[in-house]
PDB file of N, CA and C in Angstrom:
ATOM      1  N   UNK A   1     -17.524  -1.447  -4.919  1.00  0.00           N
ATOM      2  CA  UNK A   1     -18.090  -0.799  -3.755  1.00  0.00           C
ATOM      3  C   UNK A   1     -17.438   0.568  -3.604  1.00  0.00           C
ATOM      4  N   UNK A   2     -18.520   1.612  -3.165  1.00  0.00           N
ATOM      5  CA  UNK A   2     -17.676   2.768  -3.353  1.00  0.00           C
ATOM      6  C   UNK A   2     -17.728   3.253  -1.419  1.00  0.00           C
ATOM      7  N   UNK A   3     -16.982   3.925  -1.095  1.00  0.00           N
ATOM      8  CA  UNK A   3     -16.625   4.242  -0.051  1.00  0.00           C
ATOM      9  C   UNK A   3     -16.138   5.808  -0.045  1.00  0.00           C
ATOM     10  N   UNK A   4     -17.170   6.200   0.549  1.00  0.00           N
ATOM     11  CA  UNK A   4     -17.674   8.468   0.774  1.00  0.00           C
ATOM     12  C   UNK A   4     -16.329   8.361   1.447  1.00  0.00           C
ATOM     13  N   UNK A   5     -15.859   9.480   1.399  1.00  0.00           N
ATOM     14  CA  UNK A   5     -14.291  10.017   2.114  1.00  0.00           C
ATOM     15  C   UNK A   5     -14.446  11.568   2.084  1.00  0.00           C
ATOM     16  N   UNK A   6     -13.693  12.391   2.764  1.00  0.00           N
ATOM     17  CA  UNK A   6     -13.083  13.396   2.489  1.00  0.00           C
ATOM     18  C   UNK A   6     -11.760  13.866   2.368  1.00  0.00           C
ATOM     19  N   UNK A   7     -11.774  14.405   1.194  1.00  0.00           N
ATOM     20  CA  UNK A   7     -10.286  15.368   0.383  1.00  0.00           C
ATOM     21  C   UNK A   7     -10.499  16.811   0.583  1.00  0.00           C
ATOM     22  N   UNK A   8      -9.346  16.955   1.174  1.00  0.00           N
ATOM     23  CA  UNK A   8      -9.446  18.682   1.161  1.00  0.00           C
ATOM     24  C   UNK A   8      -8.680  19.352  -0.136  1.00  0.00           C
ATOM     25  N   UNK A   9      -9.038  19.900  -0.744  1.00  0.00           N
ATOM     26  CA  UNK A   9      -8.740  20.498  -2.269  1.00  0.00           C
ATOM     27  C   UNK A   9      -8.851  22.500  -1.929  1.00  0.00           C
ATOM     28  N   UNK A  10      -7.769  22.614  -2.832  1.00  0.00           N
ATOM     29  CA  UNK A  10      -7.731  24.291  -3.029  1.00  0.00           C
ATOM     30  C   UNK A  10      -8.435  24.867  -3.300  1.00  0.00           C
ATOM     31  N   UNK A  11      -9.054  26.305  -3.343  1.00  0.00           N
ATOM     32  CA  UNK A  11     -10.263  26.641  -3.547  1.00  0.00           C
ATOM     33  C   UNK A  11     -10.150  26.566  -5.196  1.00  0.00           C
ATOM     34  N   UNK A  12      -9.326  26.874  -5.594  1.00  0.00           N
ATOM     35  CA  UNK A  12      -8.641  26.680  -7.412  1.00  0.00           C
ATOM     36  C   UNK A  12      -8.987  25.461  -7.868  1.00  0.00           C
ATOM     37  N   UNK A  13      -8.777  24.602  -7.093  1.00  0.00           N
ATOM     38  CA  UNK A  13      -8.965  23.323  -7.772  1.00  0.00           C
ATOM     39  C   UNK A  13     -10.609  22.786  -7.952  1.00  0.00           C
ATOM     40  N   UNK A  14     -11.022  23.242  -6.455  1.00  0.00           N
ATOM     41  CA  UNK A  14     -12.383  23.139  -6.569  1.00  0.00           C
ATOM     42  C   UNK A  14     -13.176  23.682  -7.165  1.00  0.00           C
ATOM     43  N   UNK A  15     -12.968  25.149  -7.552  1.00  0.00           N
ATOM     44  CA  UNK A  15     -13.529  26.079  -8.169  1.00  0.00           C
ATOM     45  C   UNK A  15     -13.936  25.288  -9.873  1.00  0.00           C
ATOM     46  N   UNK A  16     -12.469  25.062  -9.982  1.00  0.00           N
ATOM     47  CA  UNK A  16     -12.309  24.723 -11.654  1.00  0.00           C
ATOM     48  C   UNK A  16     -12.897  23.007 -11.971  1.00  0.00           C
ATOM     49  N   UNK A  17     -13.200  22.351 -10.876  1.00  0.00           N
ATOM     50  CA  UNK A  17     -13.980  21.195 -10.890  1.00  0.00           C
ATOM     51  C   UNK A  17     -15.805  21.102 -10.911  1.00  0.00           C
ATOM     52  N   UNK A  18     -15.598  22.228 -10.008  1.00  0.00           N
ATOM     53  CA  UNK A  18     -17.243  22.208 -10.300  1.00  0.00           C
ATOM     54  C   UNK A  18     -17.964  23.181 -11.656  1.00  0.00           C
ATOM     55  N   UNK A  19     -16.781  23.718 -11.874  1.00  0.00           N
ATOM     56  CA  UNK A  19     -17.288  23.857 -13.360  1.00  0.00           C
ATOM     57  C   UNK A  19     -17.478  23.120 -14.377  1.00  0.00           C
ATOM     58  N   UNK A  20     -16.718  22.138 -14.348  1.00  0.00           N
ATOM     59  CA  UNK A  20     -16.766  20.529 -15.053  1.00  0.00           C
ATOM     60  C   UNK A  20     -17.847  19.739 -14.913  1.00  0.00           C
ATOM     61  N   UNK A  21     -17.808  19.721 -13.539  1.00  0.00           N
ATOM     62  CA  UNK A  21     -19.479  18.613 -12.862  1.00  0.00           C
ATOM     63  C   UNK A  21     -20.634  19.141 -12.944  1.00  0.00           C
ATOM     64  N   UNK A  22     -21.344  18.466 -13.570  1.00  0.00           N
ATOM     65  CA  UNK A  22     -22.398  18.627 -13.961  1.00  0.00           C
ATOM     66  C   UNK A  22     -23.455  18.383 -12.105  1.00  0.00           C
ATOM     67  N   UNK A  23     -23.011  17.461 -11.282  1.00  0.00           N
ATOM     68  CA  UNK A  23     -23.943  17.533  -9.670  1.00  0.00           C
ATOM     69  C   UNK A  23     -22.485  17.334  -9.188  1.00  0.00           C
ATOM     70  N   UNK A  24     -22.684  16.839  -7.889  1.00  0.00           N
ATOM     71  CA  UNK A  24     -21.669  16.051  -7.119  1.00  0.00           C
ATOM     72  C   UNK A  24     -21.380  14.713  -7.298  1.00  0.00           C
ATOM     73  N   UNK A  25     -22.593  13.909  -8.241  1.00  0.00           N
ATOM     74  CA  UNK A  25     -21.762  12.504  -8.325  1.00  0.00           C
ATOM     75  C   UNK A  25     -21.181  12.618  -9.661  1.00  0.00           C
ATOM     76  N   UNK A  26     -21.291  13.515 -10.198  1.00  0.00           N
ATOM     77  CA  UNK A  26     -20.532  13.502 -11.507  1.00  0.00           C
ATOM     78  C   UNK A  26     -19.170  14.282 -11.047  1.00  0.00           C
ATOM     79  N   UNK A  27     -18.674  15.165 -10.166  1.00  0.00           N
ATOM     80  CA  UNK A  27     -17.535  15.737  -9.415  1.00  0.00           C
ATOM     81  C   UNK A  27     -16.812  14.499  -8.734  1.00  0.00           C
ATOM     82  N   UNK A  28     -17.822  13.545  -8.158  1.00  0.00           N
ATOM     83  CA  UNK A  28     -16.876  12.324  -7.784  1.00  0.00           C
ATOM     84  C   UNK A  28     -15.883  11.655  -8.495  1.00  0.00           C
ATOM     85  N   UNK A  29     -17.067  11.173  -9.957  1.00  0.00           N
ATOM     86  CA  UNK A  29     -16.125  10.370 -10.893  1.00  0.00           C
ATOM     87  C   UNK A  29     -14.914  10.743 -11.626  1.00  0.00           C
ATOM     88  N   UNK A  30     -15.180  12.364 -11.374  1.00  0.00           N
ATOM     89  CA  UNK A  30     -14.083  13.258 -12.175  1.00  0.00           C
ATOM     90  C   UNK A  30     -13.025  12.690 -11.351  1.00  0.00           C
ATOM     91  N   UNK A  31     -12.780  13.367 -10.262  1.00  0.00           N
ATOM     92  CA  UNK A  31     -11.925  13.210  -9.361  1.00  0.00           C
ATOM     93  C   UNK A  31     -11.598  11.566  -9.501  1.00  0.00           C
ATOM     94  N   UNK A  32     -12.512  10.127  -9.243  1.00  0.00           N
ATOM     95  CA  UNK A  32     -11.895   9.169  -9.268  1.00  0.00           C
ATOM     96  C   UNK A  32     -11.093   9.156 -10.973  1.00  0.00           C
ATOM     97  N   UNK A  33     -11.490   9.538 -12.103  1.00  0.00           N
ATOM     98  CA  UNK A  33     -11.221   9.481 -12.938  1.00  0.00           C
ATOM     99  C   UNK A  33      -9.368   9.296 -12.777  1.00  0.00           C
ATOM    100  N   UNK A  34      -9.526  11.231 -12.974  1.00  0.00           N
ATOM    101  CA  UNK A  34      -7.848  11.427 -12.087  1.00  0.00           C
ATOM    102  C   UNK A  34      -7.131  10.823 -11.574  1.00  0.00           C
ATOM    103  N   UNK A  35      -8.198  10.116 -10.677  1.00  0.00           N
ATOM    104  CA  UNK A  35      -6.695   9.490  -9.803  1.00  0.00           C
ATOM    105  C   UNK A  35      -6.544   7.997 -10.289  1.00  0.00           C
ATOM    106  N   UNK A  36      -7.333   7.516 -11.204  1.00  0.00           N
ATOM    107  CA  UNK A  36      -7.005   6.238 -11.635  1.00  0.00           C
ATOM    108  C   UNK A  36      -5.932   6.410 -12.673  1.00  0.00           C
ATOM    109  N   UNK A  37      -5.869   7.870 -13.579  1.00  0.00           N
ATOM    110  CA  UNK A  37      -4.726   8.173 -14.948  1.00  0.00           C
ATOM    111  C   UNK A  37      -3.632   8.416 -13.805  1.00  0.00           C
ATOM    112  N   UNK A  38      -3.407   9.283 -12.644  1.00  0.00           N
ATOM    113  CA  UNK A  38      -2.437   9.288 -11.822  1.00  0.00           C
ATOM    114  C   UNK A  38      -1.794   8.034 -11.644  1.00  0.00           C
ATOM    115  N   UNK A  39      -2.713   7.708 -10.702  1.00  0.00           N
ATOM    116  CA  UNK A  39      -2.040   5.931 -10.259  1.00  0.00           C
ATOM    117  C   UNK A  39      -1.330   5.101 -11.515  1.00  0.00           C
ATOM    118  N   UNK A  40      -2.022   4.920 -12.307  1.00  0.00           N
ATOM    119  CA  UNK A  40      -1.815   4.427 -13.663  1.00  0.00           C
ATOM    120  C   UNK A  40      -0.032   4.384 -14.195  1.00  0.00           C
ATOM    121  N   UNK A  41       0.022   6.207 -14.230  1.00  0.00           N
ATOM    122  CA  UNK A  41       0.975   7.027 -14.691  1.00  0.00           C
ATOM    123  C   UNK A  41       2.160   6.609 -14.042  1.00  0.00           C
ATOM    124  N   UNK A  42       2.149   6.097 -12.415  1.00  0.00           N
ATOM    125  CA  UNK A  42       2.785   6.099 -11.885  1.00  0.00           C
ATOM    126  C   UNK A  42       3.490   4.727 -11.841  1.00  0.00           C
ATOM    127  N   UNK A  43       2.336   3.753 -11.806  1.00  0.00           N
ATOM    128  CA  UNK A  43       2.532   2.472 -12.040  1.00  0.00           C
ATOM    129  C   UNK A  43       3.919   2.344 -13.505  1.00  0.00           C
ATOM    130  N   UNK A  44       3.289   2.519 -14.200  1.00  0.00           N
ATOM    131  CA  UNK A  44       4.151   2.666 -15.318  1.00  0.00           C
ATOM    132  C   UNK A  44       5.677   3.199 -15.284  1.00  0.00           C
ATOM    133  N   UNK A  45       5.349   4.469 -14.746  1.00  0.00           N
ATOM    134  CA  UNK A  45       6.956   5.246 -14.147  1.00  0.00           C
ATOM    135  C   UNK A  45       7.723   4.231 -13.399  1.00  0.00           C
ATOM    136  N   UNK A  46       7.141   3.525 -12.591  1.00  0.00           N
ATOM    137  CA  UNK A  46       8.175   2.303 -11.789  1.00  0.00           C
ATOM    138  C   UNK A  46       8.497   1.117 -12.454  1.00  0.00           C
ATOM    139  N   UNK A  47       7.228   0.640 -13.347  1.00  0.00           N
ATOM    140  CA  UNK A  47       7.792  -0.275 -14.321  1.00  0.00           C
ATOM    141  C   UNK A  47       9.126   0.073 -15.094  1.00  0.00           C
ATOM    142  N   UNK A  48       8.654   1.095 -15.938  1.00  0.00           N
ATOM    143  CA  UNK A  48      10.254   1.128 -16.580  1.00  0.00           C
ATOM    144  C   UNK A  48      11.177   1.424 -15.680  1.00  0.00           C
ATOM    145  N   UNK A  49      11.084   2.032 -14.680  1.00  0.00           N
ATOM    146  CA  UNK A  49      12.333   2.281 -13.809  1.00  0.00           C
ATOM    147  C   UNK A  49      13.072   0.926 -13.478  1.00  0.00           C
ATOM    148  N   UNK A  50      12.411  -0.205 -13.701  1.00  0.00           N
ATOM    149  CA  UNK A  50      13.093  -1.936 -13.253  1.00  0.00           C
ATOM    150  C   UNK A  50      13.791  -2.294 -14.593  1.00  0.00           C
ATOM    151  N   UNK A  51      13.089  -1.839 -15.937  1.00  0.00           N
ATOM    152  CA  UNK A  51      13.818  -1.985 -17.546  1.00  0.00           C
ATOM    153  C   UNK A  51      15.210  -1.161 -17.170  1.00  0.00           C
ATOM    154  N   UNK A  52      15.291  -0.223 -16.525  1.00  0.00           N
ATOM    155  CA  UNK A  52      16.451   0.630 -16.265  1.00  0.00           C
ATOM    156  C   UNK A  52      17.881  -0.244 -15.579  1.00  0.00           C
ATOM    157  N   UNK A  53      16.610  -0.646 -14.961  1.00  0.00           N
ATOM    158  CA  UNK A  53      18.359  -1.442 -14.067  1.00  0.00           C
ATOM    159  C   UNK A  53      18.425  -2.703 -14.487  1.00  0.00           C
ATOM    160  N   UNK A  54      17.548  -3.518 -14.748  1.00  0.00           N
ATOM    161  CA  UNK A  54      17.963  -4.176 -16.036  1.00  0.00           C
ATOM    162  C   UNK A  54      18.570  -3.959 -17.207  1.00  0.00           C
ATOM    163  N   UNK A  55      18.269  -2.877 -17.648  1.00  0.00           N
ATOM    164  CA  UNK A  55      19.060  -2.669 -19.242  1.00  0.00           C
ATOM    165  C   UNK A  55      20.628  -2.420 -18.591  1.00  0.00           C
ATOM    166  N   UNK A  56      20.426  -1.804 -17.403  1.00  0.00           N
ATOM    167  CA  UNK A  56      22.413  -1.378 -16.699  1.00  0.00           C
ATOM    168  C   UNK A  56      22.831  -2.648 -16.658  1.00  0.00           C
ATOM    169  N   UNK A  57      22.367  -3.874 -16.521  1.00  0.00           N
ATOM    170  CA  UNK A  57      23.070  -4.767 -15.821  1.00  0.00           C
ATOM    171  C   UNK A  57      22.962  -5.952 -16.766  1.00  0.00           C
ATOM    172  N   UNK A  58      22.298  -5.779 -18.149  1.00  0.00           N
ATOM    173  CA  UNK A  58      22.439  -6.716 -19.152  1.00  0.00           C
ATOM    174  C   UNK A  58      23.529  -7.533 -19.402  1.00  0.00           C
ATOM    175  N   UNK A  59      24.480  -6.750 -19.822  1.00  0.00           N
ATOM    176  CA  UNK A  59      25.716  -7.793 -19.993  1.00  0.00           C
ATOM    177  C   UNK A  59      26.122  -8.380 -19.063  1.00  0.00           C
ATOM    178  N   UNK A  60      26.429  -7.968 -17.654  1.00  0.00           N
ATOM    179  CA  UNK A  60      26.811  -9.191 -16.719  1.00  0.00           C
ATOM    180  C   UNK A  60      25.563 -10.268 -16.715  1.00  0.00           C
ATOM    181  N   UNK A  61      24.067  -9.988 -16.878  1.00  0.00           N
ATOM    182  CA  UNK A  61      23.049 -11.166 -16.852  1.00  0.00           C
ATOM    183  C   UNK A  61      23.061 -12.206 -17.906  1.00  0.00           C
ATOM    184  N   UNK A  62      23.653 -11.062 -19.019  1.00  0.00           N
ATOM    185  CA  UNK A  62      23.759 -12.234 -20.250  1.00  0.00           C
ATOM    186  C   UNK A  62      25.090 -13.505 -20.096  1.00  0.00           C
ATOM    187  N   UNK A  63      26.215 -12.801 -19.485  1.00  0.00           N
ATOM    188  CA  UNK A  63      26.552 -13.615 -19.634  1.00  0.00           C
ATOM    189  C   UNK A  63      26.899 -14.385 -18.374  1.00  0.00           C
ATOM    190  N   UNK A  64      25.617 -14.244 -17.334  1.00  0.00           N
ATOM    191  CA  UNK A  64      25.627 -15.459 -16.560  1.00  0.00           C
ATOM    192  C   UNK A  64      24.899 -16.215 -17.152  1.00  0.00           C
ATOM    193  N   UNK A  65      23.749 -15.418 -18.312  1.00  0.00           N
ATOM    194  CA  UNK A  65      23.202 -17.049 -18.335  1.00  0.00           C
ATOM    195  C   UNK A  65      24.019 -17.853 -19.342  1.00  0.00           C
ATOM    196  N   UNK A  66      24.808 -17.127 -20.280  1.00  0.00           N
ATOM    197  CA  UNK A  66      25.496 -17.773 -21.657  1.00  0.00           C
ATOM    198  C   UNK A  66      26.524 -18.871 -20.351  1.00  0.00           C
ATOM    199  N   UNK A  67      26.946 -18.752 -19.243  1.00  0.00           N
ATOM    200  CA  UNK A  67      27.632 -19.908 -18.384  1.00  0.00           C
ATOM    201  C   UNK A  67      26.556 -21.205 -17.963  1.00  0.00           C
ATOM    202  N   UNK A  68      25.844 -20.255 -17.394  1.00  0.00           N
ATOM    203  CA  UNK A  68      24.724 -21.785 -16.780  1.00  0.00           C
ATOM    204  C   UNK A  68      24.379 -22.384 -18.298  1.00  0.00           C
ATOM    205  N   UNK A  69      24.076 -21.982 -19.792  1.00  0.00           N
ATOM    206  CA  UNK A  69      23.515 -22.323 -20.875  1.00  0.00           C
ATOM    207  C   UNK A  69      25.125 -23.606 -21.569  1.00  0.00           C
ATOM    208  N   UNK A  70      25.971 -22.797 -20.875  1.00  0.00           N
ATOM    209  CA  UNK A  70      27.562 -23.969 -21.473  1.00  0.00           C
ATOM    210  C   UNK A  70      27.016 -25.067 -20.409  1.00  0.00           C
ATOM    211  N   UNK A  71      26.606 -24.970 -19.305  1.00  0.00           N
ATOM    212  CA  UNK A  71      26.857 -26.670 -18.551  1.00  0.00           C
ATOM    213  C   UNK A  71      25.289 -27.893 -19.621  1.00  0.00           C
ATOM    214  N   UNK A  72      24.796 -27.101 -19.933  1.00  0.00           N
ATOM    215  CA  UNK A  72      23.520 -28.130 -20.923  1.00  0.00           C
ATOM    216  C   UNK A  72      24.400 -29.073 -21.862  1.00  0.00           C
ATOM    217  N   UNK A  73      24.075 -30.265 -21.766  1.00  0.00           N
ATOM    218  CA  UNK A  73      24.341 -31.264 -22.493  1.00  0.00           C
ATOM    219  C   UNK A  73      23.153 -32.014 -23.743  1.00  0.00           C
ATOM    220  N   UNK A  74      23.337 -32.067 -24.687  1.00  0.00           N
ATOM    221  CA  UNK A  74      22.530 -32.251 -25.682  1.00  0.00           C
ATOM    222  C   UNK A  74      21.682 -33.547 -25.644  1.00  0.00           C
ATOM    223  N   UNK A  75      20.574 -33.594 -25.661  1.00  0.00           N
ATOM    224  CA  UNK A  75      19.968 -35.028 -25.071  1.00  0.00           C
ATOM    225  C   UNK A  75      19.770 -36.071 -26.964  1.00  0.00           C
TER     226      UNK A  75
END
């Protein structure tokens, strides 16, 4: 479902968009385009940012689990 809004954009930005778009619903998709590689981009940027503090904190995780992994008893 799509849902009309308004964005206020620079005259630069707009200028150089409607040179791209072929009407206005093709200026839409541009724009959603964008902001789905944005969002995307960003998503990603925070993912690894959690590999980060994970990778800092590896060795103390490893070797909590190498403790909880000593109490296992062999069945």
């Amino acid at each position: 479902m799509k849902i009309e809004t308004t964005v206020a954009l620079s005259e630069e930005i707009l200028a150089a968009l409607s040179r791209r778009a072929l009407d206005a619903q093709h200026r839409s998709e541009i724009v959603e385009a964008a902001l789905r590689a944005y969002l995307l981009r960003l998503r990603k940027r925070d993912a690894s940012g959690d590999l980060e503090i994970i990778n800092a904190n590896a060795a103390e995780l490893n070797a909590e689990a190498e403790d909880v992994l000593s109490y296992q008893v062999a069945l």
